[in-house]
N, C-alpha and C. Protein backbone atom coordinates (compact mmCIF):
# COMPACT_ATOMS: atom_id res chain seq x y z
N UNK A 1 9.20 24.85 14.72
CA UNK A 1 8.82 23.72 15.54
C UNK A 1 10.04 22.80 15.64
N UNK A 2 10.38 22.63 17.03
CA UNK A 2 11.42 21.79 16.87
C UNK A 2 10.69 20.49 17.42
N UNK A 3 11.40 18.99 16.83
CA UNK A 3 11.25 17.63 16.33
C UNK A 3 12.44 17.25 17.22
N UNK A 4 12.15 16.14 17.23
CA UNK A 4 13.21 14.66 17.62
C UNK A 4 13.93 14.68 16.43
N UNK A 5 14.73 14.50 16.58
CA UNK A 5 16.01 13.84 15.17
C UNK A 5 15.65 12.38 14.45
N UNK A 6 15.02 12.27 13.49
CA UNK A 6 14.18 11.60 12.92
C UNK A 6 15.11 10.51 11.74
N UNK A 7 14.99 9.67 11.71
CA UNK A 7 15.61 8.71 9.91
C UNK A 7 15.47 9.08 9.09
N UNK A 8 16.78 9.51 8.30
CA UNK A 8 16.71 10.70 6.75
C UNK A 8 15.51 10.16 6.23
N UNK A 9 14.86 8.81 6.10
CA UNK A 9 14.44 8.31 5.23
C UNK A 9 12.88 8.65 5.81
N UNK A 10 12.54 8.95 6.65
CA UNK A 10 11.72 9.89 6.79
C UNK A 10 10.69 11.04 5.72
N UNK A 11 11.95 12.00 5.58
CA UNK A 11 11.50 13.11 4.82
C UNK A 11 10.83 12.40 3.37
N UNK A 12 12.36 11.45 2.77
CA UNK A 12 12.18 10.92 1.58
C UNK A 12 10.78 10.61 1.21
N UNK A 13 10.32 9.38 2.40
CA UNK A 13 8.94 8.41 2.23
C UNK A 13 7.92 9.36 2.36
N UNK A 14 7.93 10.83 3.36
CA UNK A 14 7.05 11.24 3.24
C UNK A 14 6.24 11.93 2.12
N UNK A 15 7.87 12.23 1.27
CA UNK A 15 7.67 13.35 0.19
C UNK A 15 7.55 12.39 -1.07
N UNK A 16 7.62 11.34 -0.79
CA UNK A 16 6.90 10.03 -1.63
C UNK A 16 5.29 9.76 -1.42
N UNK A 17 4.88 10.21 -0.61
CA UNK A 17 3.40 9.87 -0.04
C UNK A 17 3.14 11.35 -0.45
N UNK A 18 3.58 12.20 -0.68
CA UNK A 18 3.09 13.59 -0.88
C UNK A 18 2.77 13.97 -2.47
N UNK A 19 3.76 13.00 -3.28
CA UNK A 19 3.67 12.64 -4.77
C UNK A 19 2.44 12.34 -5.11
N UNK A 20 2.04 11.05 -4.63
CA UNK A 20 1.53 9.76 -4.85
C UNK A 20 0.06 10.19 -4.58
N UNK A 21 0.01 10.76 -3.52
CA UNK A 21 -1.48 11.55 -3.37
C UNK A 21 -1.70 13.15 -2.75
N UNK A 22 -1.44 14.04 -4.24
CA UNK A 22 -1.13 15.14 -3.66
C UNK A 22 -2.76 15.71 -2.74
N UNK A 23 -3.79 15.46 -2.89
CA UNK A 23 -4.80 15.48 -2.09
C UNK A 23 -4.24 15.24 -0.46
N UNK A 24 -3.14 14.74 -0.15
CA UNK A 24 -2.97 14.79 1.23
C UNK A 24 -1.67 15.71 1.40
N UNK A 25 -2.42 17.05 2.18
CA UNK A 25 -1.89 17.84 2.20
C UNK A 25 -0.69 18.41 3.29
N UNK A 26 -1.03 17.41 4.60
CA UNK A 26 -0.29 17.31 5.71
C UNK A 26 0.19 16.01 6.12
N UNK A 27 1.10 16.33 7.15
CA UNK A 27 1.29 14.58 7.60
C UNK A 27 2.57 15.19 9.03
N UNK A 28 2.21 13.88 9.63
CA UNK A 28 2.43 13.75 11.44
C UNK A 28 3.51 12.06 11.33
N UNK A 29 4.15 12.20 12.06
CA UNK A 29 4.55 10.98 12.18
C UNK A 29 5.12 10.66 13.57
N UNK A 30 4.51 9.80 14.43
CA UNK A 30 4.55 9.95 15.67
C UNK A 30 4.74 8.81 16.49
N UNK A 31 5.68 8.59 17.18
CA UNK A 31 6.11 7.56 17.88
C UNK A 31 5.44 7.54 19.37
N UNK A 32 6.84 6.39 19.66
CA UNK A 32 6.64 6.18 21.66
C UNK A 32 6.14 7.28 22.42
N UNK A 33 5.37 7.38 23.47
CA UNK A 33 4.12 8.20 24.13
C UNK A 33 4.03 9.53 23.55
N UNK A 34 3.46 9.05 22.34
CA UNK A 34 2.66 10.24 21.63
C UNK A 34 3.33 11.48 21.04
N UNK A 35 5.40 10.97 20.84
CA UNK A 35 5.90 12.08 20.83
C UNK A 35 6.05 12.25 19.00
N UNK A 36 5.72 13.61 18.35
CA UNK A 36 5.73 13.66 16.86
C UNK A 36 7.61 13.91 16.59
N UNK A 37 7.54 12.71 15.95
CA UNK A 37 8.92 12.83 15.54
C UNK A 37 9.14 13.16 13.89
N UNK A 38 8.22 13.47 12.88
CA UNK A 38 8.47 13.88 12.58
C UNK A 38 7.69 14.82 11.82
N UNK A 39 6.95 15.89 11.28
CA UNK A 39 5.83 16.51 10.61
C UNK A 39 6.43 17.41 9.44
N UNK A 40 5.45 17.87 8.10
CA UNK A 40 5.55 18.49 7.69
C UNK A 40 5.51 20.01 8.19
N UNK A 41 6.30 20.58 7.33
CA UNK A 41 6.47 22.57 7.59
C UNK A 41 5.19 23.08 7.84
N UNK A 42 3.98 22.44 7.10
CA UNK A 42 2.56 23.46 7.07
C UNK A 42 1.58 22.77 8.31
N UNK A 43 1.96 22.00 9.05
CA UNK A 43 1.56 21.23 10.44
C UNK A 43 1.89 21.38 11.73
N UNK A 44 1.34 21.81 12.38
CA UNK A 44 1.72 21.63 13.87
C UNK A 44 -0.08 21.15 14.82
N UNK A 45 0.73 19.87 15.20
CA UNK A 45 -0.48 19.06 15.50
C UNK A 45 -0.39 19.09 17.38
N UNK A 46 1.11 19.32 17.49
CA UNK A 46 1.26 19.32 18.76
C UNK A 46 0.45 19.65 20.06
N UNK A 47 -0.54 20.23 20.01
CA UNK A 47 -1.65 20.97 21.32
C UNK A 47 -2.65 19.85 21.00
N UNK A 48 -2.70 19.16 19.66
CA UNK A 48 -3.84 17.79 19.97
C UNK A 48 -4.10 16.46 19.78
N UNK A 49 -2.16 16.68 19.84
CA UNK A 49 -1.96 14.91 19.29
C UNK A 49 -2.16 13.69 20.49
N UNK A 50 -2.35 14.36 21.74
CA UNK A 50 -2.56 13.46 23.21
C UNK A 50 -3.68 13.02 22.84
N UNK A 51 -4.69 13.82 22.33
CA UNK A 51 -6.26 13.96 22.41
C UNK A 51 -6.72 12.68 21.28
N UNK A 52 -5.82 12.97 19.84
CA UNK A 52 -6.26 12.48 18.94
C UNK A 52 -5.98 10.90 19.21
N UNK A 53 -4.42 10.54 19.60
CA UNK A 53 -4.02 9.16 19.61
C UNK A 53 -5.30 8.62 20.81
N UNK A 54 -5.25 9.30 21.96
CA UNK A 54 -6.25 8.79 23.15
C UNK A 54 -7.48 8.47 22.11
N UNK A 55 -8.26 9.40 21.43
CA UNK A 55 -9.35 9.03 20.93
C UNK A 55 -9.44 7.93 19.90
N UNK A 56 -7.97 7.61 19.03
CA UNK A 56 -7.91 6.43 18.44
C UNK A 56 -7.58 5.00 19.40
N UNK A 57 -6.84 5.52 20.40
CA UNK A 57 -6.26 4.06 20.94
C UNK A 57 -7.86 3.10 21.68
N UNK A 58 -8.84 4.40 22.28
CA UNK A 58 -10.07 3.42 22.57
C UNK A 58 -11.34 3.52 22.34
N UNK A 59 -10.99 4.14 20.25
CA UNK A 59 -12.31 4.10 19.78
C UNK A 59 -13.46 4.24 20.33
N UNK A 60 -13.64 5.33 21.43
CA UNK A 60 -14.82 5.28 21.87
C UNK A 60 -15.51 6.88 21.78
N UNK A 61 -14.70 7.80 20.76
CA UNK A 61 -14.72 9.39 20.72
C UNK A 61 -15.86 9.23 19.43
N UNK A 62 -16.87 10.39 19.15
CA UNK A 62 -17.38 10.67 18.70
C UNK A 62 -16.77 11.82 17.38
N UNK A 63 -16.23 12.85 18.13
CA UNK A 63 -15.44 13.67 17.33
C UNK A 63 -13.49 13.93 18.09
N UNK A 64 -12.90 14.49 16.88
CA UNK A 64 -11.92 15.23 17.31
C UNK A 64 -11.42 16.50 17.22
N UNK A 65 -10.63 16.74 17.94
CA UNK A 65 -10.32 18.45 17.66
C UNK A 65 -9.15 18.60 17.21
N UNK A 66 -8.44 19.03 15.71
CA UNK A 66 -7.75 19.16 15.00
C UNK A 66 -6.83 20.82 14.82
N UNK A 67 -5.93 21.13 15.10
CA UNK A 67 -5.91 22.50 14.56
C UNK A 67 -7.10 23.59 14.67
N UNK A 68 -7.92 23.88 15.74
CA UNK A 68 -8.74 24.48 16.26
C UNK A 68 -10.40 24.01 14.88
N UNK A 69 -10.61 22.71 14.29
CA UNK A 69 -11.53 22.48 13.60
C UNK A 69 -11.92 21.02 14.23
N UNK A 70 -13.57 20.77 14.17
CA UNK A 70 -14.25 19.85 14.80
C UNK A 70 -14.27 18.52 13.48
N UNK A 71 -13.93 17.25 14.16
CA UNK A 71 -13.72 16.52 12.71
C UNK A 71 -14.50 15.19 13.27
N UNK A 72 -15.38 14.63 12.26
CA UNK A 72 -16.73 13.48 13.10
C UNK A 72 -15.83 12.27 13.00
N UNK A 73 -15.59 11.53 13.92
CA UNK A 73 -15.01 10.25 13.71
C UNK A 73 -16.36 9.54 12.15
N UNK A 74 -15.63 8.88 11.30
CA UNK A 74 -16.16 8.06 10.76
C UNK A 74 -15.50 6.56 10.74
N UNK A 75 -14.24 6.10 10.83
CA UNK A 75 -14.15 5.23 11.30
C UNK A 75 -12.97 4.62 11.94
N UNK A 76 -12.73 3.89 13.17
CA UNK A 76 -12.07 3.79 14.10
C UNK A 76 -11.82 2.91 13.98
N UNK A 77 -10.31 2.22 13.88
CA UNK A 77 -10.23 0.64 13.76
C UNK A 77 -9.06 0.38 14.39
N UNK A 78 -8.09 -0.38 15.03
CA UNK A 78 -7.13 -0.51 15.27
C UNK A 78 -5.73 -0.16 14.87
N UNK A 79 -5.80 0.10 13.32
CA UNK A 79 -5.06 -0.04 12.88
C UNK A 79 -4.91 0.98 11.85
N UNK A 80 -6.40 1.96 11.45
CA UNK A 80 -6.60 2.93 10.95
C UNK A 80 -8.01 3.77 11.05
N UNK A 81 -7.46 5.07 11.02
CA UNK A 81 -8.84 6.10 11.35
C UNK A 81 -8.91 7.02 10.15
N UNK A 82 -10.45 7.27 10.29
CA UNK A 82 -11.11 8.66 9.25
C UNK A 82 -11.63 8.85 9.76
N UNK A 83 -11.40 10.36 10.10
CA UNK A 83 -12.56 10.96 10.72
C UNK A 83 -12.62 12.72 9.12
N UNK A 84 -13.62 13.05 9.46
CA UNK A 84 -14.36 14.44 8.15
C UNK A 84 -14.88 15.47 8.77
N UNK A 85 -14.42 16.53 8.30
CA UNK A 85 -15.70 18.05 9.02
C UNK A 85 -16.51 17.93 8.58
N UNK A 86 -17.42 18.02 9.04
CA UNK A 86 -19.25 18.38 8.30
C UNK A 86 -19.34 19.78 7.77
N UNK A 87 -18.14 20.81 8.04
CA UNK A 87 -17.93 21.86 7.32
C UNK A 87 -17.57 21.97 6.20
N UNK A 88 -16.73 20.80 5.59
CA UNK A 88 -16.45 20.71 4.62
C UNK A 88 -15.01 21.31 4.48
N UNK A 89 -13.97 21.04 6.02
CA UNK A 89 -12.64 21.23 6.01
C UNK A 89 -11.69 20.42 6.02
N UNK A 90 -12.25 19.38 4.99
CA UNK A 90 -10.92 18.41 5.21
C UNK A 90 -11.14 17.03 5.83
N UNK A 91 -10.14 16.05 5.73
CA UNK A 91 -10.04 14.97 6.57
C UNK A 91 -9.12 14.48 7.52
N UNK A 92 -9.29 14.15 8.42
CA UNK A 92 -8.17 13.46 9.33
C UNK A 92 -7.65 11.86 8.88
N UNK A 93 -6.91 11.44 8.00
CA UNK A 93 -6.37 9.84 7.96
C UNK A 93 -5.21 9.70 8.70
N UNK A 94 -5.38 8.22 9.34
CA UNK A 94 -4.57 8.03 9.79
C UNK A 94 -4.32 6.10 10.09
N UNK A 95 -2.98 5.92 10.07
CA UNK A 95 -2.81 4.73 10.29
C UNK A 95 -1.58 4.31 10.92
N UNK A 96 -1.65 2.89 11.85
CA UNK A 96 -0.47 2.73 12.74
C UNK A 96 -0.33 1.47 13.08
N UNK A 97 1.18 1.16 13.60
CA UNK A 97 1.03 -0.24 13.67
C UNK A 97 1.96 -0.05 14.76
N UNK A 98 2.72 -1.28 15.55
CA UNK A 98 3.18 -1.44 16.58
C UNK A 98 4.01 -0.19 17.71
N UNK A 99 4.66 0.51 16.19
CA UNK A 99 6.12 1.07 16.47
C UNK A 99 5.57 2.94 16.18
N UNK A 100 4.58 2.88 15.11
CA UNK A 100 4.53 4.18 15.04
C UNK A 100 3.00 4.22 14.47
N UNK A 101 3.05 5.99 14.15
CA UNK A 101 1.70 6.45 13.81
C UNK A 101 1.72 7.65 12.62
N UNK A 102 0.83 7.40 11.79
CA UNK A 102 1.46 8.26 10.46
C UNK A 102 -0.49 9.34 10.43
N UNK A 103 -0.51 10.66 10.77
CA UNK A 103 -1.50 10.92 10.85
C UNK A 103 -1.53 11.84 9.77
N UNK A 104 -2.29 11.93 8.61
CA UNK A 104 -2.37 12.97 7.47
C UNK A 104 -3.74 14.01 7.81
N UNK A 105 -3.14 15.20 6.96
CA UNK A 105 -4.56 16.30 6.26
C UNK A 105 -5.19 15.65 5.40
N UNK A 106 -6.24 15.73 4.53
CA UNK A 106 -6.83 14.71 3.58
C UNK A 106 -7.21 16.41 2.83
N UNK A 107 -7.30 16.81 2.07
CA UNK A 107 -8.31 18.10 1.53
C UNK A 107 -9.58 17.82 1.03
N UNK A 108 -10.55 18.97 1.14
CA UNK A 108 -12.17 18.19 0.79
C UNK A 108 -12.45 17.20 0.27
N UNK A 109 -11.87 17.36 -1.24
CA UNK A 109 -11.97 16.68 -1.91
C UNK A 109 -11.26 15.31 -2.33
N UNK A 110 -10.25 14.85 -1.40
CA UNK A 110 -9.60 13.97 -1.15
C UNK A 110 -10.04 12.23 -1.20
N UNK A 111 -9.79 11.93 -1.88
CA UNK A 111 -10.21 9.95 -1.54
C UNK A 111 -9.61 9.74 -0.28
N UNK A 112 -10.65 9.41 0.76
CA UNK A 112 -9.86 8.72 2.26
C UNK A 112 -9.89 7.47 1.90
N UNK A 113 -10.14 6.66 1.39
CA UNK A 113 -10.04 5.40 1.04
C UNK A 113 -8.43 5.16 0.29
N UNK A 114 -8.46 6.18 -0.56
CA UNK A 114 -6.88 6.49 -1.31
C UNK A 114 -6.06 6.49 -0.32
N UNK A 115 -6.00 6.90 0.10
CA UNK A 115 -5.18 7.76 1.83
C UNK A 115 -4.63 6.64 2.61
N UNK A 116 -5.64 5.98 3.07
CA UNK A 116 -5.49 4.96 4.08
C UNK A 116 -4.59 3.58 3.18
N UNK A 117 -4.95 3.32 1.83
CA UNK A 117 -3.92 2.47 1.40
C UNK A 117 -2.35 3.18 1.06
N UNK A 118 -2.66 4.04 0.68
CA UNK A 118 -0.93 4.70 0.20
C UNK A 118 -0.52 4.89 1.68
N UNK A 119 -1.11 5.67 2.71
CA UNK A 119 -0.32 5.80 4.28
C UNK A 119 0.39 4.47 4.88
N UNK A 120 -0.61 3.14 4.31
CA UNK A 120 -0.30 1.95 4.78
C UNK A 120 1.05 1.37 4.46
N UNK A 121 1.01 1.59 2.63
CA UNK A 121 2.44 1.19 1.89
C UNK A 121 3.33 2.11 3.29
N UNK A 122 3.35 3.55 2.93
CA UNK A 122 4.45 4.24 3.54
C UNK A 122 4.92 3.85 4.95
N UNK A 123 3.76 3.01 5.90
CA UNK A 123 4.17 3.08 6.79
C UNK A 123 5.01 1.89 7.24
N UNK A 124 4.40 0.82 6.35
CA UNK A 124 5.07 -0.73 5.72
C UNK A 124 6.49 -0.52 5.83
N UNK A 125 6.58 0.58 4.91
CA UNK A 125 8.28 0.87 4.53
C UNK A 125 8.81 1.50 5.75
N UNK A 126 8.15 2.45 6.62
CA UNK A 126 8.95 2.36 7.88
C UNK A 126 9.32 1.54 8.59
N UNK A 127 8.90 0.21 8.79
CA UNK A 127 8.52 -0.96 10.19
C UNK A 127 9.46 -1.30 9.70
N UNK A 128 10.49 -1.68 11.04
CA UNK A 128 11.27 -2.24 11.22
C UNK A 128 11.30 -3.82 11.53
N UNK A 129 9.82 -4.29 11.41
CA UNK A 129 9.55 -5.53 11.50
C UNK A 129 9.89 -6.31 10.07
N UNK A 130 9.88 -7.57 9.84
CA UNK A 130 9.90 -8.18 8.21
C UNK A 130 8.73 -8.55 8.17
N UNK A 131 8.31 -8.34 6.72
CA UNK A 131 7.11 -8.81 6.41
C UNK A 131 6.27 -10.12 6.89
N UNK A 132 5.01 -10.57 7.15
CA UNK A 132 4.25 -11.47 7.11
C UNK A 132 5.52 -12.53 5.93
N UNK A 133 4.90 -12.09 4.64
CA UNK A 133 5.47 -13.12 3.75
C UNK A 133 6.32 -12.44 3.05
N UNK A 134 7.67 -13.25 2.77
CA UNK A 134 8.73 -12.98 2.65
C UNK A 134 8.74 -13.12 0.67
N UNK A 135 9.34 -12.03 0.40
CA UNK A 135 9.61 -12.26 -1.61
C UNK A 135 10.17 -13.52 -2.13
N UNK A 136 9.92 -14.50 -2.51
CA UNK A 136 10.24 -16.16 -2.61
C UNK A 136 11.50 -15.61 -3.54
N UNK A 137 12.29 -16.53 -3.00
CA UNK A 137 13.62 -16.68 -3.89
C UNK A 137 13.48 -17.50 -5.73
N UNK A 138 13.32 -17.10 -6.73
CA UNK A 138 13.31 -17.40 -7.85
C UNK A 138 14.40 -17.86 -8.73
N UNK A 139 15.13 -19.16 -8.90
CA UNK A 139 16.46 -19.48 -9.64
C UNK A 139 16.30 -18.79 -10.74
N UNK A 140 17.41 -17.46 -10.91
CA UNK A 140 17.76 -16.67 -12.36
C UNK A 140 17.64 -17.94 -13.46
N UNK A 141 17.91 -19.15 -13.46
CA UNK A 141 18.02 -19.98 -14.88
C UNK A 141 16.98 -20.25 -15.00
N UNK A 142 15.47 -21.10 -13.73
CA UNK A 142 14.71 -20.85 -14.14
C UNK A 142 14.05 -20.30 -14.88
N UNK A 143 13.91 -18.97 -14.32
CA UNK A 143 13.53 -17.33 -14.78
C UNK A 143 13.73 -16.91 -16.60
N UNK A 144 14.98 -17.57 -16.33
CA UNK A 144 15.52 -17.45 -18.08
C UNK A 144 14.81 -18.99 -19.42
N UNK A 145 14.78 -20.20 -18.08
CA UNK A 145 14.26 -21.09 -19.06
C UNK A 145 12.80 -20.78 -19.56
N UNK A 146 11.90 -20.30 -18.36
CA UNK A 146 10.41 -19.39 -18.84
C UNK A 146 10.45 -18.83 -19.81
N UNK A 147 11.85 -17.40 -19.73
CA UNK A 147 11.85 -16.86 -20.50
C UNK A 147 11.84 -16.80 -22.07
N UNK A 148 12.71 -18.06 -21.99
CA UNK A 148 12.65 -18.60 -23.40
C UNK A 148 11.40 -19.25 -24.65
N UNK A 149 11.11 -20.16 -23.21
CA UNK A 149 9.85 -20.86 -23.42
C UNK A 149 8.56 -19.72 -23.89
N UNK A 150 8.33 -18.88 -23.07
CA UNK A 150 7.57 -17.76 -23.68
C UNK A 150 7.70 -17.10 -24.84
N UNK A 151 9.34 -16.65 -25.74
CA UNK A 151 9.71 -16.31 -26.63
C UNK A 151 9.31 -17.20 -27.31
N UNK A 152 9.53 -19.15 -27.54
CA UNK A 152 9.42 -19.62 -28.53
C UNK A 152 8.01 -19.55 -28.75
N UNK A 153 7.09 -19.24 -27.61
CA UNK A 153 5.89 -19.52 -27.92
C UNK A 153 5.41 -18.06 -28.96
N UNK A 154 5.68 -16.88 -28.81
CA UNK A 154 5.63 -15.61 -29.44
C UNK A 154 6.13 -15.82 -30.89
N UNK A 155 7.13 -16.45 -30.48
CA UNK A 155 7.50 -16.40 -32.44
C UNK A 155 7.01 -17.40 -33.42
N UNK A 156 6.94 -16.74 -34.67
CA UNK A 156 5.65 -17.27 -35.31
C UNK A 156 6.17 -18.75 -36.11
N UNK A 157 7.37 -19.29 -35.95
CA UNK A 157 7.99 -20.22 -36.32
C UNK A 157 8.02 -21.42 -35.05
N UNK A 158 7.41 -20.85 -33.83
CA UNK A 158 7.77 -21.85 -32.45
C UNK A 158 6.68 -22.71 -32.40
N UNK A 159 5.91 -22.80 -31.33
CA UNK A 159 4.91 -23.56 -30.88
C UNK A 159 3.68 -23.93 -32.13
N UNK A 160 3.51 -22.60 -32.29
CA UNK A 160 2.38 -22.75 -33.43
C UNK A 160 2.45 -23.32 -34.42
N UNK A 161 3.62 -23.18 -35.11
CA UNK A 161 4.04 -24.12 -36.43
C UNK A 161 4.20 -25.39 -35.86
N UNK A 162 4.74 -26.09 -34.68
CA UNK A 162 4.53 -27.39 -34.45
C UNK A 162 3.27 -28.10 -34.03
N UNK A 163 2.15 -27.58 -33.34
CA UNK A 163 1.08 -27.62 -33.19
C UNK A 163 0.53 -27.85 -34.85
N UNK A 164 0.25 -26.50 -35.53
CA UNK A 164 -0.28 -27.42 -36.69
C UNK A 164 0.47 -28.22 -37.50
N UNK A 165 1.39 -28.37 -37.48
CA UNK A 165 2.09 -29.92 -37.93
C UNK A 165 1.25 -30.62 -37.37
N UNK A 166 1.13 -31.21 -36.43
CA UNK A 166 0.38 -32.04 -35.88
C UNK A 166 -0.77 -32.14 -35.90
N UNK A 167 -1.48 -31.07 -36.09
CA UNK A 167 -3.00 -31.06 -36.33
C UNK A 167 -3.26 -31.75 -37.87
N UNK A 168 -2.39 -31.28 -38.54
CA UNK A 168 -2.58 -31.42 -40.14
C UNK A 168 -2.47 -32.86 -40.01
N UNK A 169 -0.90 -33.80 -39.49
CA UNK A 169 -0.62 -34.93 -39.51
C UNK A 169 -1.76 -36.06 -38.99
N UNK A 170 -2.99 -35.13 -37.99
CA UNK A 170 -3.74 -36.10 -37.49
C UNK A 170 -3.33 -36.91 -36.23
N UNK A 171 -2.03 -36.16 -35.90
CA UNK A 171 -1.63 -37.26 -34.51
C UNK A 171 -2.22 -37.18 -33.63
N UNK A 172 -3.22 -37.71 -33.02
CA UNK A 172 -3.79 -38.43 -31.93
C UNK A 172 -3.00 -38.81 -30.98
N UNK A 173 -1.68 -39.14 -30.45
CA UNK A 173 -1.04 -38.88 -29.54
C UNK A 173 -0.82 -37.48 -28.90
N UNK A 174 0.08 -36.71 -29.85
CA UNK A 174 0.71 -35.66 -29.77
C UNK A 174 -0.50 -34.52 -29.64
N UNK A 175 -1.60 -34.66 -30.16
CA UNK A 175 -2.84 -33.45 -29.53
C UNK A 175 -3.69 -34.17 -28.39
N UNK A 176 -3.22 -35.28 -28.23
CA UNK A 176 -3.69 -35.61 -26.67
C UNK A 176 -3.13 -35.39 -25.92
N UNK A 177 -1.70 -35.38 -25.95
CA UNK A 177 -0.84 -34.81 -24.82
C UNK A 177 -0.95 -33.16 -24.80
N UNK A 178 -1.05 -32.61 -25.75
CA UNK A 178 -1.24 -31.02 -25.83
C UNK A 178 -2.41 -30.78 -25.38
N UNK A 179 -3.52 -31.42 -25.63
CA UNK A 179 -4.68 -30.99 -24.72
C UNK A 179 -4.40 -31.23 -22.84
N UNK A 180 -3.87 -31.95 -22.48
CA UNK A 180 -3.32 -32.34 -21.54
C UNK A 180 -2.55 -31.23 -20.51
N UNK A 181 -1.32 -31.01 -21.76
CA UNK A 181 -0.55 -29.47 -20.79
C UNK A 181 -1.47 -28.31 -21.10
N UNK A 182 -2.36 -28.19 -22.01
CA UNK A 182 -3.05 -26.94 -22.03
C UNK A 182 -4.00 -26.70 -20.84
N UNK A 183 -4.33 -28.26 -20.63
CA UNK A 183 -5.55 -27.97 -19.27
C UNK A 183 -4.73 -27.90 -17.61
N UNK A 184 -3.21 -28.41 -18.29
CA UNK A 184 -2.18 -28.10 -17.03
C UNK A 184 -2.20 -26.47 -16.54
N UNK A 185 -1.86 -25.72 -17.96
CA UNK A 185 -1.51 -24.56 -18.09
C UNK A 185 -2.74 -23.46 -17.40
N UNK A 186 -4.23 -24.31 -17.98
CA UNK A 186 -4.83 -23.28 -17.40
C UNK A 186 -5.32 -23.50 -15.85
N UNK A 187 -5.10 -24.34 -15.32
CA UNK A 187 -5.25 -25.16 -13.68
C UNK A 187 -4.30 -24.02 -13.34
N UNK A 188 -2.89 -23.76 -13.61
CA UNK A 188 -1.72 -22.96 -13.04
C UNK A 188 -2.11 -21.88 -12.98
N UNK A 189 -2.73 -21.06 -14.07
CA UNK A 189 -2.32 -19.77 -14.62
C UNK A 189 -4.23 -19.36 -13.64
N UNK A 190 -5.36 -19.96 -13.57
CA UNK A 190 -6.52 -20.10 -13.03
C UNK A 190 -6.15 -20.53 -11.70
């Protein structure tokens, strides 16, 4: 089967999605008007990928026709499809977003629910779009003053030994202010 010339990173992500849920046994990856740019060796979807995208783009198909097998739509959404044989051959997952379309085999026994989130990561990592929300920038010294702060609290000479100092001493300041950041701490961490 010859393909479009596809992004090395392609094969990689796919054979990352092939790890991750070996229950999905095939996979399609298919761009601008419906052309498969890139598929696994044990796939050729080509004679019904017009049929399948048409039947996802206006959710209005009942079944599809897969590799000469009848598969029941179960559910149609914009953004991702399951459809199942009632024979008990498998599943169709699939999911897509602006730029492309990532269509998998599912095997009987397969989680489509599994499917549809791991296809999603993989296809995340294709889009050439940037995320909704961006990874917040974190100051390394920050990061390290936490870090510390967490250590003194772990070691058995830090926080705790000054706490009961204070409990023992009876200070009424100093466990009013500690009740204070404790109810800070759990407002943050809640």
């Amino acid at each position: 089967m010859e393909l479009v010339k596809y992004p090395a990173d392609y094969e990689s992500l796919v054979s990352n999605l092939l790890e991750i849920m070996p229950s999905i046994y095939a996979v399609a990856i298919i761009e601008e008007n419906n052309e498969i740019v890139y598929s696994t060796d044990n796939w050729d979807i080509r004679t019904d990928i017009e049929n399948v995208c048409l039947c996802w783009d206006y959710r209005n198909a009942p079944i599809i026709n897969v590799s000469s097998v009848k598969y029941t739509i179960l559910e149609c959404e914009i953004d991702s499809m399951v459809a199942t044989s009632i024979q008990g051959q498998g599943h169709i997952v699939g999911c897509k977003d602006n730029e492309r379309r990532i269509i998998t085999y599912v095997e009987p026994k397969g989680d489509r629910k599994a499917a549809i989130v791991e296809i999603s990561r993989i296809l995340a990592k294709m889009s050439s779009k940037k995320p909704y929300v961006e990874e917040p920038y974190i100051n390394p010294e920050l990061k390290r003053e936490i870090k510390n702060f967490l250590d003194w609290i772990k070691n058995p000479y830090g926080l705790s030994t000054h706490i009961k100092y204070y409990l023992q001493k009876n200070n009424t300041h100093v466990i009013s202010e500690l009740a204070k950041i404790y109810g800070d701490l759990i407002d943050i961490i809640d």
